[in-house]
PDB file of N, CA and C in Angstrom:
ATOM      1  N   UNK A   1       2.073  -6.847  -9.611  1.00  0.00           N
ATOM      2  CA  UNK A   1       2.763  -8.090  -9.333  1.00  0.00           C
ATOM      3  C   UNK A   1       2.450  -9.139 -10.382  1.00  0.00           C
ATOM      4  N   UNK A   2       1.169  -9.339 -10.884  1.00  0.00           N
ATOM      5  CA  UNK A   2       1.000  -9.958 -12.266  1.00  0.00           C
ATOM      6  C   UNK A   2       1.577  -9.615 -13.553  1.00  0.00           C
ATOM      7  N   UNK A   3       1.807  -8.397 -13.562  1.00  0.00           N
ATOM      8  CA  UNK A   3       2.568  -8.637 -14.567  1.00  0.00           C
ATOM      9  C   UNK A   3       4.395  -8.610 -14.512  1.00  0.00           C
ATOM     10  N   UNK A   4       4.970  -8.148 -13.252  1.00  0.00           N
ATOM     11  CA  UNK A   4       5.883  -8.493 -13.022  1.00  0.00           C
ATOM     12  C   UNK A   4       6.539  -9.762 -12.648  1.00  0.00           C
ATOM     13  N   UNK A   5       5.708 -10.467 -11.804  1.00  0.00           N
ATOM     14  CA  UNK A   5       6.159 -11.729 -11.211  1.00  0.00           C
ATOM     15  C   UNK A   5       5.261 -12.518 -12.012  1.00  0.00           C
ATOM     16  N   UNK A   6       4.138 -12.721 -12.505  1.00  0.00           N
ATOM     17  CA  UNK A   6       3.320 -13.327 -13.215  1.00  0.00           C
ATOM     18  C   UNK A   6       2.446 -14.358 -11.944  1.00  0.00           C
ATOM     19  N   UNK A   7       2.640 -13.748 -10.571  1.00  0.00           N
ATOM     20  CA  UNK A   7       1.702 -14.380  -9.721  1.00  0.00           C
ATOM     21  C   UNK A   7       1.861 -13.393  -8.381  1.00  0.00           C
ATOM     22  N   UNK A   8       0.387 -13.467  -7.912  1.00  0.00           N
ATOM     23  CA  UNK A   8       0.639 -11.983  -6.466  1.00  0.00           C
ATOM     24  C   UNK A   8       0.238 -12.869  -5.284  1.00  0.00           C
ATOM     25  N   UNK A   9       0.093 -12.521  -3.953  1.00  0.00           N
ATOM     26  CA  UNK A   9      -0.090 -13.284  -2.867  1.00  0.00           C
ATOM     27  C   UNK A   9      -1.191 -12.815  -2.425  1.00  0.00           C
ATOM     28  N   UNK A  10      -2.469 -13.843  -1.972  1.00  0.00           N
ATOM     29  CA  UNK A  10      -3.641 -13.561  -1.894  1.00  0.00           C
ATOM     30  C   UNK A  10      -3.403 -12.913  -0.315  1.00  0.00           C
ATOM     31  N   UNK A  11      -3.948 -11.632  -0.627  1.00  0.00           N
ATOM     32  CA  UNK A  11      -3.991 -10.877   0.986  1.00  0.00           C
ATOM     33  C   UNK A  11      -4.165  -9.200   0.363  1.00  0.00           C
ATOM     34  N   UNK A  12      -4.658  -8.666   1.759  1.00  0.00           N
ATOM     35  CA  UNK A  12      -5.543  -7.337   1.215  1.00  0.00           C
ATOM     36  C   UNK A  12      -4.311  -6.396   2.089  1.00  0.00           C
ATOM     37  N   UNK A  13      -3.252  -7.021   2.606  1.00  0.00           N
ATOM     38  CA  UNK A  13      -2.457  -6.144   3.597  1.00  0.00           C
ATOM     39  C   UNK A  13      -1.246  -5.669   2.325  1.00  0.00           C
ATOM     40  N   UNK A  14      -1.421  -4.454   2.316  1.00  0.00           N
ATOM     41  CA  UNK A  14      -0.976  -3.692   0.972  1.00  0.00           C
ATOM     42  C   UNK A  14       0.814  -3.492   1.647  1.00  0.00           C
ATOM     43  N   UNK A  15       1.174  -3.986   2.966  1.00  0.00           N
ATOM     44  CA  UNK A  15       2.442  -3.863   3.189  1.00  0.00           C
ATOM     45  C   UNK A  15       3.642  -5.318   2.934  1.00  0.00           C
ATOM     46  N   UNK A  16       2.162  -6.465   2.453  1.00  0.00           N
ATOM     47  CA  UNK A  16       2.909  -7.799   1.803  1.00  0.00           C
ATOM     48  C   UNK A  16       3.074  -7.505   0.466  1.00  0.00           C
ATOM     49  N   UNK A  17       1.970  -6.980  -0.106  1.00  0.00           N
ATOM     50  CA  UNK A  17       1.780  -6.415  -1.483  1.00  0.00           C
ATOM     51  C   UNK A  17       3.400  -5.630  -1.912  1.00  0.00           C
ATOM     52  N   UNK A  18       3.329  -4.433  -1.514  1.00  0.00           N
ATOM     53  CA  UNK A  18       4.232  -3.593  -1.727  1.00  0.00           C
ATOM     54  C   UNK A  18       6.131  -4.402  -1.580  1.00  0.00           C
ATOM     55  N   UNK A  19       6.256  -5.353  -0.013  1.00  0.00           N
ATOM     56  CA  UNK A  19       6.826  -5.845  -0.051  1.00  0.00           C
ATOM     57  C   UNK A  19       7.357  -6.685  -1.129  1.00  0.00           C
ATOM     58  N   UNK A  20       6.303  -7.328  -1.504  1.00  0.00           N
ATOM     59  CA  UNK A  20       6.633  -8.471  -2.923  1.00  0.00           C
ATOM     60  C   UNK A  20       6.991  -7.694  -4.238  1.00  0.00           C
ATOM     61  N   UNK A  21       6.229  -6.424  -4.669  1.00  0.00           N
ATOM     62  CA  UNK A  21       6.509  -5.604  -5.825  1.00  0.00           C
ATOM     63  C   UNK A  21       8.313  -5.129  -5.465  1.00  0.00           C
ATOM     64  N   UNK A  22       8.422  -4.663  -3.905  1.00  0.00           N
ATOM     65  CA  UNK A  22      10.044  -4.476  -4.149  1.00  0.00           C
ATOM     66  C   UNK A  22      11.345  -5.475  -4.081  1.00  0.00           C
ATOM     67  N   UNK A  23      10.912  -7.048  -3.700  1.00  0.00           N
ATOM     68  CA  UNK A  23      11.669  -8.006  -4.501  1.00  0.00           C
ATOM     69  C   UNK A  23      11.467  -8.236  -5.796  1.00  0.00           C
ATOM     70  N   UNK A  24      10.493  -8.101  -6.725  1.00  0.00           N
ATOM     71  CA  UNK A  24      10.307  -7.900  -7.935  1.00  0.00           C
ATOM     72  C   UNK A  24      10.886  -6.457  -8.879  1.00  0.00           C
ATOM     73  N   UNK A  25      11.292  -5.727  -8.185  1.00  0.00           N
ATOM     74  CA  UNK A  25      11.798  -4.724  -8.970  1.00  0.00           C
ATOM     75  C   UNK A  25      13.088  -3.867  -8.376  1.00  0.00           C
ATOM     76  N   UNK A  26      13.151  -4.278  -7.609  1.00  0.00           N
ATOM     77  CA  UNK A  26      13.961  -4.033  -6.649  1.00  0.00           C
ATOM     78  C   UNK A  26      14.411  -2.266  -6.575  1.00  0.00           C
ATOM     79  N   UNK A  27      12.989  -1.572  -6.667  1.00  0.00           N
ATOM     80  CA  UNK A  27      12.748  -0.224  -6.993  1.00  0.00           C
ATOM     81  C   UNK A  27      13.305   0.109  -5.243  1.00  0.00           C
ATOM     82  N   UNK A  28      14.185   1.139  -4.737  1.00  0.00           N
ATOM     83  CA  UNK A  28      14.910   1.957  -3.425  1.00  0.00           C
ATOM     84  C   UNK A  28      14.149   2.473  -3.101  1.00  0.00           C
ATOM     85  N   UNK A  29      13.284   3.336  -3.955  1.00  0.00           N
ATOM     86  CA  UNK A  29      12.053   4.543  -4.089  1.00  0.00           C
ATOM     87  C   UNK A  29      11.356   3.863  -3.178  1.00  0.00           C
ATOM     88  N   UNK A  30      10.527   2.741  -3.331  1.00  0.00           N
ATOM     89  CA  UNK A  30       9.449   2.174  -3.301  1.00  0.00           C
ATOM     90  C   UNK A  30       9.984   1.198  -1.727  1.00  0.00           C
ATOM     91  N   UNK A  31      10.949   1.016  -1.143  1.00  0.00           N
ATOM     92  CA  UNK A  31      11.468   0.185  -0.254  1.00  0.00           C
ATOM     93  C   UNK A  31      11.732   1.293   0.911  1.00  0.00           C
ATOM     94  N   UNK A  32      12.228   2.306   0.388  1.00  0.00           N
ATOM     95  CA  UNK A  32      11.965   3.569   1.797  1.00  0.00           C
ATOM     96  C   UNK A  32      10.997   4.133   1.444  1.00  0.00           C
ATOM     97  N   UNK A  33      10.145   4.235   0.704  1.00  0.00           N
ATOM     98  CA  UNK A  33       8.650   4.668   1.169  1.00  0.00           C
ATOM     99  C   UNK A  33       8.220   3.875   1.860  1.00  0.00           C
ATOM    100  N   UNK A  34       8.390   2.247   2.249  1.00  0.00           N
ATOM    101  CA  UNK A  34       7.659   1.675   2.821  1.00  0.00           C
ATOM    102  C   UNK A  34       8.334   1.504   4.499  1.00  0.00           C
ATOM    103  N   UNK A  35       9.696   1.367   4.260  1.00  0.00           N
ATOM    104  CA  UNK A  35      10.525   1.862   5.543  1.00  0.00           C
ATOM    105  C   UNK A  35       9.885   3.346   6.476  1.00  0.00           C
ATOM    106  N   UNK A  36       9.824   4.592   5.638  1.00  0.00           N
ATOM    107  CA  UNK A  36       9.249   5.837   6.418  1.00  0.00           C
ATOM    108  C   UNK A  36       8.011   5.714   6.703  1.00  0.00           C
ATOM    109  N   UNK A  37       7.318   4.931   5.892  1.00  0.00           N
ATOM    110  CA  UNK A  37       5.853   5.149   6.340  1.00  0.00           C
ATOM    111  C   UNK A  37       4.837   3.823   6.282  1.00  0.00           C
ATOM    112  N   UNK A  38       5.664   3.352   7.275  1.00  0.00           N
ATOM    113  CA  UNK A  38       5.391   1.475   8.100  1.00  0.00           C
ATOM    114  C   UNK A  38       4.081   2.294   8.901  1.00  0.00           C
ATOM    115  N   UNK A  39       4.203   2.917   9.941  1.00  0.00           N
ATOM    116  CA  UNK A  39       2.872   2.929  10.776  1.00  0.00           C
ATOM    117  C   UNK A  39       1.646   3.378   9.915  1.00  0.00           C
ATOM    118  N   UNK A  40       2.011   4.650   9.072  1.00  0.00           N
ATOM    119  CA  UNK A  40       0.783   4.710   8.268  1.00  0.00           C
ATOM    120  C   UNK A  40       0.344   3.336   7.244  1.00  0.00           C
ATOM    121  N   UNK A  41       1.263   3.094   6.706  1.00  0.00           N
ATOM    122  CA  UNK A  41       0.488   1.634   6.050  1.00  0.00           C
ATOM    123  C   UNK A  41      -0.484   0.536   7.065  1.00  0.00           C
ATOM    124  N   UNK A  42       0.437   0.619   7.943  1.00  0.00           N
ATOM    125  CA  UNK A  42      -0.185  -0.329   8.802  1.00  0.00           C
ATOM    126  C   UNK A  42      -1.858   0.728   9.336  1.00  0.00           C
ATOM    127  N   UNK A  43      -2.137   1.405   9.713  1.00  0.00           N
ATOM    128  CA  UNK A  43      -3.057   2.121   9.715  1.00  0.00           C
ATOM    129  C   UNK A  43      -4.230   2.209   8.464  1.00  0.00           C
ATOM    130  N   UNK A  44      -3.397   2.096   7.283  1.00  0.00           N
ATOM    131  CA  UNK A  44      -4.363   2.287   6.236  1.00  0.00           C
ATOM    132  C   UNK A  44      -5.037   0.454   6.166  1.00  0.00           C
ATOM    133  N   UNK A  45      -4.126  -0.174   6.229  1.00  0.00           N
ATOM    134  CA  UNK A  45      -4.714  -1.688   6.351  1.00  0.00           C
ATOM    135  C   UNK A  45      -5.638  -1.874   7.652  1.00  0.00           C
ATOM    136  N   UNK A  46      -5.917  -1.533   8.567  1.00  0.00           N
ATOM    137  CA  UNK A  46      -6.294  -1.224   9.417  1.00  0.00           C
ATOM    138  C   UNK A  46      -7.576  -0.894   8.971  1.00  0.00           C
ATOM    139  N   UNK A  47      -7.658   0.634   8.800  1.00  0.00           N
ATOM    140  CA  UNK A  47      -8.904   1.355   7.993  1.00  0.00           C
ATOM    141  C   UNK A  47      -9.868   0.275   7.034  1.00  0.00           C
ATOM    142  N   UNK A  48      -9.071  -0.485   6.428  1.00  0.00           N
ATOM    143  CA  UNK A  48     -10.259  -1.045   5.400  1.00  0.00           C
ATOM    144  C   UNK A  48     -10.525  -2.357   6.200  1.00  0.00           C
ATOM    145  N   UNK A  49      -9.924  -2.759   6.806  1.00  0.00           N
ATOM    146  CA  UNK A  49     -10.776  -3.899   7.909  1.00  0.00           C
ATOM    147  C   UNK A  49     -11.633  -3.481   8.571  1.00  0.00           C
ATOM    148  N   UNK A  50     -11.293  -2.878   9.408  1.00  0.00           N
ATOM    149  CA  UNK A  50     -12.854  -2.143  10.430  1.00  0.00           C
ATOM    150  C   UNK A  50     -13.666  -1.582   9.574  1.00  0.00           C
ATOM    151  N   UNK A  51     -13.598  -0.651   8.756  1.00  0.00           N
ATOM    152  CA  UNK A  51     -14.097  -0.166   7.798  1.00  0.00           C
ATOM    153  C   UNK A  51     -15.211  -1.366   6.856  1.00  0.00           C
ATOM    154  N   UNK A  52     -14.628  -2.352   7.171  1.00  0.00           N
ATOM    155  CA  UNK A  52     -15.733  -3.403   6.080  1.00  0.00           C
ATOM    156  C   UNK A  52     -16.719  -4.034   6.949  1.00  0.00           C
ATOM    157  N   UNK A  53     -15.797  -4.423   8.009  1.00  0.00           N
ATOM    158  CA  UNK A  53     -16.302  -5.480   9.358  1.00  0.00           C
ATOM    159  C   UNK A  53     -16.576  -4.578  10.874  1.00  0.00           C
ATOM    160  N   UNK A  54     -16.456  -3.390  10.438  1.00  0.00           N
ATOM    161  CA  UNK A  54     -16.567  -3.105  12.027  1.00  0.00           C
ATOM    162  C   UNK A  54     -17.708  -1.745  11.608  1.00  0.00           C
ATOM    163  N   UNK A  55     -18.620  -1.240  13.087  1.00  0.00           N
ATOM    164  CA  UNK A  55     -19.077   0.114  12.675  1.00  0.00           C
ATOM    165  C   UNK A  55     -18.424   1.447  13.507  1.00  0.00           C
ATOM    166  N   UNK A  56     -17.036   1.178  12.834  1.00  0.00           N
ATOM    167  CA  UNK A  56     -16.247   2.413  13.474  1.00  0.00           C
ATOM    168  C   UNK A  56     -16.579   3.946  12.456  1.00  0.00           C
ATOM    169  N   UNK A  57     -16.225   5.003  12.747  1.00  0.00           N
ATOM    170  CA  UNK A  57     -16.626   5.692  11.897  1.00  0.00           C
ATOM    171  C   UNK A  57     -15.555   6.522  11.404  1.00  0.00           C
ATOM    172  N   UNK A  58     -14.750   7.274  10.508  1.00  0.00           N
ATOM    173  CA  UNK A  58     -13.726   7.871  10.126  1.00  0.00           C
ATOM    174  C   UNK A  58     -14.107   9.227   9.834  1.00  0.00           C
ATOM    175  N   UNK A  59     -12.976  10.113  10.352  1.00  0.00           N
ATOM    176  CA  UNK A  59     -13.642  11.527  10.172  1.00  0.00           C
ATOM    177  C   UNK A  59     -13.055  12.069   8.775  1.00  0.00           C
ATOM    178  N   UNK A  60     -13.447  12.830   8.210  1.00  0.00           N
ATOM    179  CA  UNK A  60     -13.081  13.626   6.776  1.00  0.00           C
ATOM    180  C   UNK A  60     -11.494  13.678   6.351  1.00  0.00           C
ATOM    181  N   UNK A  61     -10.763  14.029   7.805  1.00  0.00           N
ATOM    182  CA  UNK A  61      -9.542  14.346   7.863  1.00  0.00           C
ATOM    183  C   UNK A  61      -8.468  13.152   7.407  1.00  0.00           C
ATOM    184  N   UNK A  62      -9.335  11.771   8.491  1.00  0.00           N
ATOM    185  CA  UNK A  62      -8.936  10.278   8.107  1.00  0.00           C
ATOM    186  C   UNK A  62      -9.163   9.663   7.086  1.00  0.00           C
ATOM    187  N   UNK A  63     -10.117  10.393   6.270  1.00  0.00           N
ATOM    188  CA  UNK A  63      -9.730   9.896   4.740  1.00  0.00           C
ATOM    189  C   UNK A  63      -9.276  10.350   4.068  1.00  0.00           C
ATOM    190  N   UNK A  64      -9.094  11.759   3.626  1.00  0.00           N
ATOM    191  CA  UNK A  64      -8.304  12.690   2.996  1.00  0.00           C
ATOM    192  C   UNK A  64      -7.131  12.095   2.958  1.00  0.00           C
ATOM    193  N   UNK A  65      -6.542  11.866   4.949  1.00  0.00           N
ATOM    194  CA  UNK A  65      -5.119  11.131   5.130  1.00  0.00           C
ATOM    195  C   UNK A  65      -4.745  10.092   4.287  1.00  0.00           C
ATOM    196  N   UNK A  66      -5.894   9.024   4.246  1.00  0.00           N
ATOM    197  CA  UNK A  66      -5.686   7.767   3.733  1.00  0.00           C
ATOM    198  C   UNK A  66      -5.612   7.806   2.235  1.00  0.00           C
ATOM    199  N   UNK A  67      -6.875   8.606   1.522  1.00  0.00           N
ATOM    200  CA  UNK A  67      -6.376   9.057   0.262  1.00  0.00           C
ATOM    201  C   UNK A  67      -4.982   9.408  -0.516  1.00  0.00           C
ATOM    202  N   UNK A  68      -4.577  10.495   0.169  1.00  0.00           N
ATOM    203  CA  UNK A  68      -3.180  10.897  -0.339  1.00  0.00           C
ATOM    204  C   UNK A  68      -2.250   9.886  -0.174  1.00  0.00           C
ATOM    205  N   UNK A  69      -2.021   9.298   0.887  1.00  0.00           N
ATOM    206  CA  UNK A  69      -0.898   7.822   0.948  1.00  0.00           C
ATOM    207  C   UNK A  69      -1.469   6.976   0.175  1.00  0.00           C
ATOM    208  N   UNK A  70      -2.566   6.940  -0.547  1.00  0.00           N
ATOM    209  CA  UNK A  70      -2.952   5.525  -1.386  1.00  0.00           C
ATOM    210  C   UNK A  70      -2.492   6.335  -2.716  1.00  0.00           C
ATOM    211  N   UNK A  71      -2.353   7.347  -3.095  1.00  0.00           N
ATOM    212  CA  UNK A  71      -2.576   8.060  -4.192  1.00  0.00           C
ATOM    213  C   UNK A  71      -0.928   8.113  -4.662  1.00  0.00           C
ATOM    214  N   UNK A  72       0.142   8.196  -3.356  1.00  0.00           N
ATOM    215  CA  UNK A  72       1.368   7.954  -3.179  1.00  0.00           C
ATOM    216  C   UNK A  72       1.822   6.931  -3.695  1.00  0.00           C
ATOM    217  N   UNK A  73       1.427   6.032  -3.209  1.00  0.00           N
ATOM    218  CA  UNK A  73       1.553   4.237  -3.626  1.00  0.00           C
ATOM    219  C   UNK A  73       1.476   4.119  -4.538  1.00  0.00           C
ATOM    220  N   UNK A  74       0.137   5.108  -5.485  1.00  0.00           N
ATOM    221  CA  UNK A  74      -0.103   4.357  -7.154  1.00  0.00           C
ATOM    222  C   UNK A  74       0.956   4.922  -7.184  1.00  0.00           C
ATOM    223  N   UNK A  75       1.564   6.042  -7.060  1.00  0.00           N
ATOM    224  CA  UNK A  75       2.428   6.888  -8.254  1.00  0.00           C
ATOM    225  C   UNK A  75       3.864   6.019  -8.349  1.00  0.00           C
ATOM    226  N   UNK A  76       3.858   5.635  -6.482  1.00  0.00           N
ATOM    227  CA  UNK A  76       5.658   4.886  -7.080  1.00  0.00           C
ATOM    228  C   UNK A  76       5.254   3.594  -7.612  1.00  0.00           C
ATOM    229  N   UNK A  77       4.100   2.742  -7.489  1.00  0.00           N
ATOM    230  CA  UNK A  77       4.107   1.794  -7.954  1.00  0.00           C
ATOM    231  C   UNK A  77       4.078   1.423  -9.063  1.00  0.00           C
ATOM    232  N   UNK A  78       3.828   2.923 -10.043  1.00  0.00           N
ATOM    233  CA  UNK A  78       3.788   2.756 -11.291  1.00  0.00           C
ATOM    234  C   UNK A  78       4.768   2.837 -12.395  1.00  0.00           C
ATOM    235  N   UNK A  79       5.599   3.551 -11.001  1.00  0.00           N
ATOM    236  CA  UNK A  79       7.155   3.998 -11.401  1.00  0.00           C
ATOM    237  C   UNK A  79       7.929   2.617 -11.652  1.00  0.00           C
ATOM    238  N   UNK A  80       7.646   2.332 -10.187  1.00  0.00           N
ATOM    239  CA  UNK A  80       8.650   0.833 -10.202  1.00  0.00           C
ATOM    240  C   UNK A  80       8.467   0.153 -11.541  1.00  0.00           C
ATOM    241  N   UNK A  81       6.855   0.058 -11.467  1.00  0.00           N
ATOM    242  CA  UNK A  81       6.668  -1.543 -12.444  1.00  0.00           C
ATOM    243  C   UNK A  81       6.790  -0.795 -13.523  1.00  0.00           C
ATOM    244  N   UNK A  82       6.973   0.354 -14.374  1.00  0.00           N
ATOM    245  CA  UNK A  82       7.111   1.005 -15.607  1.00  0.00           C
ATOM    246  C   UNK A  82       8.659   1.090 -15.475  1.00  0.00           C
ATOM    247  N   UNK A  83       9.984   0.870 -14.516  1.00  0.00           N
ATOM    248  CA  UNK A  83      10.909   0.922 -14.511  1.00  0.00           C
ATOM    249  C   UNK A  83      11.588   2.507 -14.462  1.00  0.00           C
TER     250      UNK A  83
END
């Protein structure tokens, strides 16, 4: 978002994030990835709150999960902002 918009919105919820990168690029890719997979985002934002502030515990499976959808994100996000 810095280097697209040349300013990002202070917040760790990666579904404002993502939101703002697809008025900035107005990438389809990147706007139904976030359409199909609303509950998992919301879950992964989730994860790193309790995860910082809480002593919940996550099993192997729940990060693996969370891994691959973050690993997802770089790839279109790199797409978008590389055009």
């Amino acid at each position: 978002l810095l280097e697209t918009v040349g300013d990002y919105p202070r917040t760790h919820y990666i579904r404002t994030l993502l939101g703002e990168l697809v008025k900035s690029t107005s990438s389809k890719k990147l706007e139904q990835f976030i359409r199909e997979n609303r509950a998992a985002l919301s879950s992964l934002e989730d994860a790193y709150t309790i995860a910082r502030y809480s002593a919940k515990e996550y099993t192997r499976e729940d990060a693996e999960d969370a891994l691959r959808l973050s690993e997802e994100i770089i790839k279109l996000v790199t797409k978008a902002v590389s055009g």
